[in-house]
Protein backbone atom coordinates (compact mmCIF):
# COMPACT_ATOMS: atom_id res chain seq x y z
CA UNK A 1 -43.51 -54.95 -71.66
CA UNK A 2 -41.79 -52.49 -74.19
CA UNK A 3 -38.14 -51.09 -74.52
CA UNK A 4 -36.28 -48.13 -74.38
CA UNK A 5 -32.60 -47.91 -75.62
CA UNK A 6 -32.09 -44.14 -75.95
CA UNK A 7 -31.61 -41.32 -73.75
CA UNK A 8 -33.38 -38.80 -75.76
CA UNK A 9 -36.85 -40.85 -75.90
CA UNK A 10 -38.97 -37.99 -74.51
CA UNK A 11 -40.37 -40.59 -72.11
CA UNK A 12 -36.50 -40.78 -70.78
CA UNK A 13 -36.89 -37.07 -70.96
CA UNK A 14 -39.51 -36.83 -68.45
CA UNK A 15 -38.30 -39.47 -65.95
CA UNK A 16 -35.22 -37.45 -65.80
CA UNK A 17 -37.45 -34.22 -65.19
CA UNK A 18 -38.71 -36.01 -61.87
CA UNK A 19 -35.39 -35.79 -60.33
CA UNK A 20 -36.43 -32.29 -59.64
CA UNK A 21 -38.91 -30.81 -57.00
CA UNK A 22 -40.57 -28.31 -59.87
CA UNK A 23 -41.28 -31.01 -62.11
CA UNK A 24 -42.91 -33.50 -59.53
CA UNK A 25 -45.28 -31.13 -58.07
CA UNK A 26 -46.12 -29.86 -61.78
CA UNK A 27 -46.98 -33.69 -62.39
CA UNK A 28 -47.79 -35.08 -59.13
CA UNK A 29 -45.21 -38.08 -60.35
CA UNK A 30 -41.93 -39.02 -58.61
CA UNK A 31 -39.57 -41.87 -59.17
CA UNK A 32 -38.24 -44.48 -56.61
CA UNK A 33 -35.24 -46.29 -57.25
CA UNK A 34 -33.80 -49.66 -55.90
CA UNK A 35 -35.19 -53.15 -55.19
CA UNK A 36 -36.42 -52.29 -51.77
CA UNK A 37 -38.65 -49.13 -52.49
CA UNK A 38 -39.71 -51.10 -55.10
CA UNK A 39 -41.08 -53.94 -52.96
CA UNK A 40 -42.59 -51.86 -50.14
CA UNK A 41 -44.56 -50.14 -53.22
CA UNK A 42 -45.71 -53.26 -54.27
CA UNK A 43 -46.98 -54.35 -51.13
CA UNK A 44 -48.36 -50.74 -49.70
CA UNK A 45 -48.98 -48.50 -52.81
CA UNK A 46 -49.35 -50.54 -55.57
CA UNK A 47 -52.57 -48.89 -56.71
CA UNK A 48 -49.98 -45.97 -57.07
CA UNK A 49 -47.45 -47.37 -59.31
CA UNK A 50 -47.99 -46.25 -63.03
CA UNK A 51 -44.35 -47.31 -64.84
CA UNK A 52 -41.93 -50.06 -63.49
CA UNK A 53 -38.58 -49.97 -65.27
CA UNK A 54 -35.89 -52.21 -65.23
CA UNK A 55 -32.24 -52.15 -66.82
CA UNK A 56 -32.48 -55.06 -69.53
CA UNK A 57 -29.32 -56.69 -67.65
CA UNK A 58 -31.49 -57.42 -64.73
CA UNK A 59 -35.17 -58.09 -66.00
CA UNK A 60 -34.64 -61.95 -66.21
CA UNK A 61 -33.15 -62.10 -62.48
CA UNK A 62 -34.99 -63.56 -60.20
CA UNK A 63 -34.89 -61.05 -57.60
CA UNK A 64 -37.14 -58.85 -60.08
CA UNK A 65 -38.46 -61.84 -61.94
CA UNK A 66 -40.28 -62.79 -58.28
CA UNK A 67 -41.97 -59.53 -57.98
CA UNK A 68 -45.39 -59.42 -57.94
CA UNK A 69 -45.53 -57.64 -61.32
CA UNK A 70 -48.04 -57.11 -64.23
CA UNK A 71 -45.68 -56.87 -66.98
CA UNK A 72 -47.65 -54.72 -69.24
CA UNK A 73 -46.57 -51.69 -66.44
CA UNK A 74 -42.73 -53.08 -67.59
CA UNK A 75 -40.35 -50.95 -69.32
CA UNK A 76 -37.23 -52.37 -69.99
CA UNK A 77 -34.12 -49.99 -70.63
CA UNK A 78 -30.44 -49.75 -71.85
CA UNK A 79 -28.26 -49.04 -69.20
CA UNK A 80 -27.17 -45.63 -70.30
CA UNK A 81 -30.94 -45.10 -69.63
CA UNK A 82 -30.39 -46.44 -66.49
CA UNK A 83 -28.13 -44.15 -65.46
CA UNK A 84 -29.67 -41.30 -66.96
CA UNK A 85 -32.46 -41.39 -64.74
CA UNK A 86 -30.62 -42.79 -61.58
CA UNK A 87 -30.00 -40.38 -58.70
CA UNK A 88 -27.27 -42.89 -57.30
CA UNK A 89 -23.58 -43.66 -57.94
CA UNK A 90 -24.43 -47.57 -58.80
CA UNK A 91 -28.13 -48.19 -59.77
CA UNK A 92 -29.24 -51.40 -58.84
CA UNK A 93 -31.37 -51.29 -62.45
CA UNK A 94 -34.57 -51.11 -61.10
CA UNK A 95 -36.87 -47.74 -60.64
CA UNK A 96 -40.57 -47.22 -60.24
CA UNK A 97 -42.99 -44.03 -61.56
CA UNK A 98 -45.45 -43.39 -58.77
CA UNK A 99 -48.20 -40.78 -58.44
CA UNK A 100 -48.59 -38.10 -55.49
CA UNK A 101 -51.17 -38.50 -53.40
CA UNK A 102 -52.35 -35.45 -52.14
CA UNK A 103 -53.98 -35.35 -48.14
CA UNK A 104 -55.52 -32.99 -45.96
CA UNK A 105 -55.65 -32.92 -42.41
CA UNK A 106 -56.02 -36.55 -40.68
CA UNK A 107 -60.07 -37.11 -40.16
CA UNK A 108 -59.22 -39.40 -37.49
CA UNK A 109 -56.50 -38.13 -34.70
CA UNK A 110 -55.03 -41.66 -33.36
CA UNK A 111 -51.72 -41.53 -32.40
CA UNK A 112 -48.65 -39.22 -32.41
CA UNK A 113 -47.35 -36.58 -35.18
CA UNK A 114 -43.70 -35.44 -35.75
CA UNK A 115 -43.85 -31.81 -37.49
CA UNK A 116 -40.89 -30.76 -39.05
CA UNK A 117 -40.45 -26.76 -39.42
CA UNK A 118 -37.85 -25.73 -42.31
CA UNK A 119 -35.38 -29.12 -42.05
CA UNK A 120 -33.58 -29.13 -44.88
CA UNK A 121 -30.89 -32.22 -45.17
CA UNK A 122 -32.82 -35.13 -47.19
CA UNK A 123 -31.33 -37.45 -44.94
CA UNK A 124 -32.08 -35.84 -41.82
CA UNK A 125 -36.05 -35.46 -42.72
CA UNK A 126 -35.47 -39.01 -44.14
CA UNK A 127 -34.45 -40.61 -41.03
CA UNK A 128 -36.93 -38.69 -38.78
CA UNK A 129 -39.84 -40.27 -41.30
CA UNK A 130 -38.47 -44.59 -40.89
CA UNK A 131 -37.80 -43.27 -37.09
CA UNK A 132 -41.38 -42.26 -36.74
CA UNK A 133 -42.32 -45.13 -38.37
CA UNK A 134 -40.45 -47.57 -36.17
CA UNK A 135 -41.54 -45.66 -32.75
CA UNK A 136 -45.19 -46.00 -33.86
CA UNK A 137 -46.45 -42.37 -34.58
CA UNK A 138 -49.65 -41.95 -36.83
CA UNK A 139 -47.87 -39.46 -39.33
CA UNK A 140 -44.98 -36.50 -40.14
CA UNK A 141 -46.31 -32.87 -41.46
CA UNK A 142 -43.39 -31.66 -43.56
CA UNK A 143 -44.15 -27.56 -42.78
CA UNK A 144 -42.95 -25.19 -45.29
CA UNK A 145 -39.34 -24.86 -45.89
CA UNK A 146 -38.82 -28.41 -45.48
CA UNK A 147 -37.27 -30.48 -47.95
CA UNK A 148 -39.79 -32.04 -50.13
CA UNK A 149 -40.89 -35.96 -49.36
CA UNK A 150 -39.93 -36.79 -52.57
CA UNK A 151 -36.65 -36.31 -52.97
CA UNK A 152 -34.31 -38.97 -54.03
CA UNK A 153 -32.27 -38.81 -50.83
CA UNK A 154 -35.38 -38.20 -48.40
CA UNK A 155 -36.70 -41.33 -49.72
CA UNK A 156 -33.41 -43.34 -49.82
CA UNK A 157 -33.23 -42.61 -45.96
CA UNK A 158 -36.66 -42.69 -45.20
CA UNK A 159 -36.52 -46.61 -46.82
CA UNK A 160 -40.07 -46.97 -47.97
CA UNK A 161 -41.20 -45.59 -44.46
CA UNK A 162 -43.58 -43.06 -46.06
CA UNK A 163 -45.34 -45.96 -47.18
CA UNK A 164 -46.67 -46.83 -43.63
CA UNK A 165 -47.05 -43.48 -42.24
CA UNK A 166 -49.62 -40.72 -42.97
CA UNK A 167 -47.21 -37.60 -44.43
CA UNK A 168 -48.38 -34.23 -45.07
CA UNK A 169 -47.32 -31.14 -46.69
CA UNK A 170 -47.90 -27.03 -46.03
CA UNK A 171 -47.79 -24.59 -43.52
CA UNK A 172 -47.65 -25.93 -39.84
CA UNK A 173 -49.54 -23.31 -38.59
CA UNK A 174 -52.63 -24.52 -40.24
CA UNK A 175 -51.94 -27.46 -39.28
CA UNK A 176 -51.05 -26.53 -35.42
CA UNK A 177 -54.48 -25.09 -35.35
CA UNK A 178 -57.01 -27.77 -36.36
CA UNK A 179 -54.64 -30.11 -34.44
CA UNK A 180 -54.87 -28.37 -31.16
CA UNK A 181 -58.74 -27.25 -31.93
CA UNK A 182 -59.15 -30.98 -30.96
CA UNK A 183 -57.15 -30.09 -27.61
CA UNK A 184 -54.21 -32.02 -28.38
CA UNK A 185 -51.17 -30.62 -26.72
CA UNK A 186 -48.43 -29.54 -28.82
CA UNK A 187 -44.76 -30.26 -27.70
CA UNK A 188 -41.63 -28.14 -28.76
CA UNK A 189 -37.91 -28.61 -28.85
CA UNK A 190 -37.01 -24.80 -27.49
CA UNK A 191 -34.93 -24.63 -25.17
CA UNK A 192 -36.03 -21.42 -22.88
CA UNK A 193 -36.63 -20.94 -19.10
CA UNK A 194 -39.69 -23.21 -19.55
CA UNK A 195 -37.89 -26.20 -20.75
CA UNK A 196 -38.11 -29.57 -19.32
CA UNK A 197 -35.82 -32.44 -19.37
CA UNK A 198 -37.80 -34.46 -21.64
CA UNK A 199 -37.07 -37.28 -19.01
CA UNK A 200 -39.87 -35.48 -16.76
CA UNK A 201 -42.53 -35.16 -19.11
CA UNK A 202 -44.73 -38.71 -20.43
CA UNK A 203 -47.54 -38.52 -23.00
CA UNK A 204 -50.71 -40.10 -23.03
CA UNK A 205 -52.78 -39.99 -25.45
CA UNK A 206 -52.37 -38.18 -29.02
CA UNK A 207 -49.69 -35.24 -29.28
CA UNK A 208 -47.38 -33.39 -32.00
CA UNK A 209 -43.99 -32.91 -31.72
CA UNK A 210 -42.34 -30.06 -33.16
CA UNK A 211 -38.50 -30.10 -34.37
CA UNK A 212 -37.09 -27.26 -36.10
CA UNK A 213 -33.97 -26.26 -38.79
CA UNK A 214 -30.52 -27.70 -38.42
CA UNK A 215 -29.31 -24.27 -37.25
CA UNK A 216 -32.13 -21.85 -36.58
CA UNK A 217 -34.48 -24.02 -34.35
CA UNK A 218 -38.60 -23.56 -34.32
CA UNK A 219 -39.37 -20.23 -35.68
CA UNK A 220 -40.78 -17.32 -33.41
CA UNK A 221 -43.85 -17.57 -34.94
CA UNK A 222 -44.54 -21.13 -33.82
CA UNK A 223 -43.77 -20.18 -30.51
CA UNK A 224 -47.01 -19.62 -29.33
CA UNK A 225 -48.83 -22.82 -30.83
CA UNK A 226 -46.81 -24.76 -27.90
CA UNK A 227 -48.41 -26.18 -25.35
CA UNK A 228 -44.34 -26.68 -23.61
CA UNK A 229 -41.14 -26.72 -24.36
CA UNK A 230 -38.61 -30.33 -23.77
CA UNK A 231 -35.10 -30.65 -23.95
CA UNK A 232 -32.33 -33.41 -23.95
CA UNK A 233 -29.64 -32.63 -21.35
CA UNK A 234 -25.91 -33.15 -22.74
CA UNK A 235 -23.57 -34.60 -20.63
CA UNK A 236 -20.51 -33.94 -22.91
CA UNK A 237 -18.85 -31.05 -24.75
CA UNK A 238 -20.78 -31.04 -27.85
CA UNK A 239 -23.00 -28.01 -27.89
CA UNK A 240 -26.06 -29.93 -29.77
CA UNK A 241 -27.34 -33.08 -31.30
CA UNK A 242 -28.21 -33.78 -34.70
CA UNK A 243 -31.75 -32.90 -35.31
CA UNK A 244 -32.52 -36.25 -36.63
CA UNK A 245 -30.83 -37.87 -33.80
CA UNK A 246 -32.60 -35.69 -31.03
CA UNK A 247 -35.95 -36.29 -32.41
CA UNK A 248 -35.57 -39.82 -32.21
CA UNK A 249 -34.70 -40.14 -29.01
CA UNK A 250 -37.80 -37.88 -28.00
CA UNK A 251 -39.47 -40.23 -30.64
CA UNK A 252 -39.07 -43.59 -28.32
CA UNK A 253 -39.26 -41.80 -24.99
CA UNK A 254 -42.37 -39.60 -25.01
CA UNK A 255 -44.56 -42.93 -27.40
């Protein structure tokens, strides 16, 4: 366990850094922040944690000093540190350096995939991860254009979630391919003449479902990698649902 008082330690310098997309994917690093990210590290990713770091006002509490924690992986900082490197309005004085884990396509197709095409609210993508997570689906392919997994708020919303869940990264088409080369059908949110109620249509067995962008929908180009096309009817005035809140109820229904 070693300390750090002072913002410009370079080591400071580069936690900071990780706040920002360009510097995570140059390091394959990214920080997590609070007590509960912190736990579901330790129990899921631990093999994954390379710096634990706690503000020096909290390192002899018992809510950290009951962690399962090798000390030597300890850094204990000022709290102007603390808030140097926090992404939140009140830190709870506890953060975590983690590395990226890079994965290719799943080897094993068990279960259900969400595939998100260009979302970009952290909290929406966030929410659609701990949602997959909670209605039992095998893994989330973030497609290009997507806000990045690692993002303070994705993470904060996705609550440790992309601990559990298989989560991949690229261009959905790839991914569309090798997925239905194994003649799994792929399931779209358009809504067209094909549409159905999502009411009428069950799964059974393995499947992907495809949301797209807040306002543009599913590209095009994506168009033809569906196998059909579901939609939620709306009762009320509102012309659409959030996307987070659509796919979740397509989420529970259709696994």
């Amino acid at each position: 366990m070693h300390q750090i008082t002072s913002i410009n330690n370079q080591q400071v310098k580069d936690w900071k850094k990780l706040l920002t997309r360009r510097e995570r994917e140059k390091k394959n690093r990214y920080l997590i922040e609070g007590y509960h990210l912190l736990e579901e590290a330790l129990q899921y990713k631990a093999a994954d944690i390379l710096n634990i770091i706690v503000r020096e006002d909290v390192v002899e509490e018992p809510a950290f000093t009951d962690l399962p924690i090798d000390s030597k992986q300890v850094t204990v900082v000022s709290e102007e540190v603390a808030e140097e490197i926090s992404d939140t309005e009140t830190n709870q004085g506890v953060f975590a350096e983690l590395k990226i884990q890079k994965v290719s396509f799943p080897k094993e197709v068990e279960g259900a995939f969400l595939l998100l095409d260009a979302v970009q609210d952290p909290g929406n993508v966030g929410t659609m991860i701990r949602t997959a997570d909670a209605a039992g689906f095998q893994g989330v392919f973030l497609g290009n254009g997507t806000v990045d997994l690692y993002n303070s708020k994705t993470l904060r919303a996705a609550q440790g979630s992309h601990f559990h869940l298989e989560i991949y990264e690229g261009a959905l088409e790839e991914f569309m391919i090798e997925f239905k080369a194994k003649e799994f059908p792929v399931l779209g949110t358009v809504l067209n003449l094909e549409a159905e109620p999502y009411k009428e249509v069950q799964m059974d067995g393995p499947f992907a479902l495809v949301v797209g962008n807040e306002g543009a929908g599913i590209r095009p180009e994506l168009l033809g990698f569906l196998d059909s096309n579901i939609y939620i009817p709306i009762k009320g005035q509102a012309e659409s649902l959030n996307v987070a809140i659509a796919a979740s109820i397509l989420m529970f229904h259709l696994n």
